[in-house]
Protein backbone atom coordinates (compact mmCIF):
# COMPACT_ATOMS: atom_id res chain seq x y z
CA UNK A 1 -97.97 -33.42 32.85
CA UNK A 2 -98.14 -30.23 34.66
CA UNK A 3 -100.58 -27.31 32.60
CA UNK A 4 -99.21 -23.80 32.28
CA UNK A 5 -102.69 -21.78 31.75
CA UNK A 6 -100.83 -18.48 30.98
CA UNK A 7 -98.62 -19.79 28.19
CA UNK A 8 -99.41 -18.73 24.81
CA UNK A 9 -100.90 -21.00 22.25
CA UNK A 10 -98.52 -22.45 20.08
CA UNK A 11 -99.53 -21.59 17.04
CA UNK A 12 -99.25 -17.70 18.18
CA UNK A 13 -95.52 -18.65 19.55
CA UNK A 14 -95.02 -19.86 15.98
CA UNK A 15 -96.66 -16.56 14.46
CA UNK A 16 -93.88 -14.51 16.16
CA UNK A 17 -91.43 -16.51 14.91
CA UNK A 18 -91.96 -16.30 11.32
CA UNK A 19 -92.12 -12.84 11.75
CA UNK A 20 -88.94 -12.55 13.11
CA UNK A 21 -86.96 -15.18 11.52
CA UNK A 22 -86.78 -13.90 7.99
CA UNK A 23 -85.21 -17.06 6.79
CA UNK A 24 -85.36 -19.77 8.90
CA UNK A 25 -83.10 -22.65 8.45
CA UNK A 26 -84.24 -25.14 6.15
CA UNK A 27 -83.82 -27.78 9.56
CA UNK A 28 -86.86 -25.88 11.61
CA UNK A 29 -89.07 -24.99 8.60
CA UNK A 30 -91.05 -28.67 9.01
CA UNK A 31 -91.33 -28.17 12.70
CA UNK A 32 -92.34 -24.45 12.65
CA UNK A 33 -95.22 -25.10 10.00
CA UNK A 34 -96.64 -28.21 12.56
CA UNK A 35 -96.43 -25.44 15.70
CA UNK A 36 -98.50 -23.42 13.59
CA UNK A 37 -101.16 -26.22 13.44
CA UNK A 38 -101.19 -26.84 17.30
CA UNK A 39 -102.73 -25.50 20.21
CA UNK A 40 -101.21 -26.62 23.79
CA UNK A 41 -98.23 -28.72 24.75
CA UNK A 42 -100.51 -31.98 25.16
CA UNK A 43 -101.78 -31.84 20.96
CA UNK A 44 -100.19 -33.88 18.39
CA UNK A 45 -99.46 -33.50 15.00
CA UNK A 46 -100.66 -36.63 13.28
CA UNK A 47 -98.16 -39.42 15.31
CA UNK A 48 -96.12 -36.71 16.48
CA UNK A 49 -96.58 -34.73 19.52
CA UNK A 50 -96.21 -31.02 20.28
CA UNK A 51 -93.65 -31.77 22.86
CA UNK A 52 -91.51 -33.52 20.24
CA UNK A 53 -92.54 -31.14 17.45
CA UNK A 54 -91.32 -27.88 19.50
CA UNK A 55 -88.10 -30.43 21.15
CA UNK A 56 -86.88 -30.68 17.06
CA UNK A 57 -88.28 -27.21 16.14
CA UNK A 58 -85.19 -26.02 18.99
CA UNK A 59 -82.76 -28.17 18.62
CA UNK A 60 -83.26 -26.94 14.28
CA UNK A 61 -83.57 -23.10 15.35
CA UNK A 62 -79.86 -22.21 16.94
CA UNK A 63 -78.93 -19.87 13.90
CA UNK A 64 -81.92 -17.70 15.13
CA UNK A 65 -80.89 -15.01 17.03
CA UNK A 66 -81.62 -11.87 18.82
CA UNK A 67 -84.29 -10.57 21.56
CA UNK A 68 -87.05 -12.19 20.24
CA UNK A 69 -85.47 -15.82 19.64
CA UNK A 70 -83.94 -15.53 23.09
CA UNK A 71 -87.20 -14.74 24.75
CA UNK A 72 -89.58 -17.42 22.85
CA UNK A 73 -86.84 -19.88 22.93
CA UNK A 74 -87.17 -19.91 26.48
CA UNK A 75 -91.07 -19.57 26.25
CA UNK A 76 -91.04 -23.06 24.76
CA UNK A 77 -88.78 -24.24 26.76
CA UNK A 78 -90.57 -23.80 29.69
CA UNK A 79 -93.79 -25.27 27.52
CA UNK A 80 -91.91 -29.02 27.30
CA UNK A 81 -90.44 -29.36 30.63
């Protein structure tokens, strides 16, 4: 598993995004609260694993929208290739 050392820990990422996404969709809440519990891409989330956990957090977050969402939505991306 390749290591990114300049990406931002997750639970910043997930910082942003609740304060951007005023109301998330109910889908991505369960998902963003984990990110906010996890560091790097290789943590897990009691059986779950931040790859997975950010993987489901996406595939729940396509009503957000905007600058921000584009830009972090990429940022994770990038984090689970």
């Amino acid at each position: 598993m390749p290591t990114d050392t300049k990406s931002r820990p997750i639970c910043t990422i997930a910082c942003e995004i609740h304060a951007d996404w005023k109301k998330p969709y109910f889908g991505a809440v369960p998902y963003l609260q984990a990110m906010t519990c996890l560091t790097h891409v290789g943590d897990n989330y009691g059986a779950d694993s931040a790859k997975s956990i950010i993987l489901y957090f996406l595939s729940n977050a396509t009503t957000w929208r905007g600058e921000v969402a584009r830009r972090v939505k990429k940022e994770l991306k990038e984090m689970v290739k």
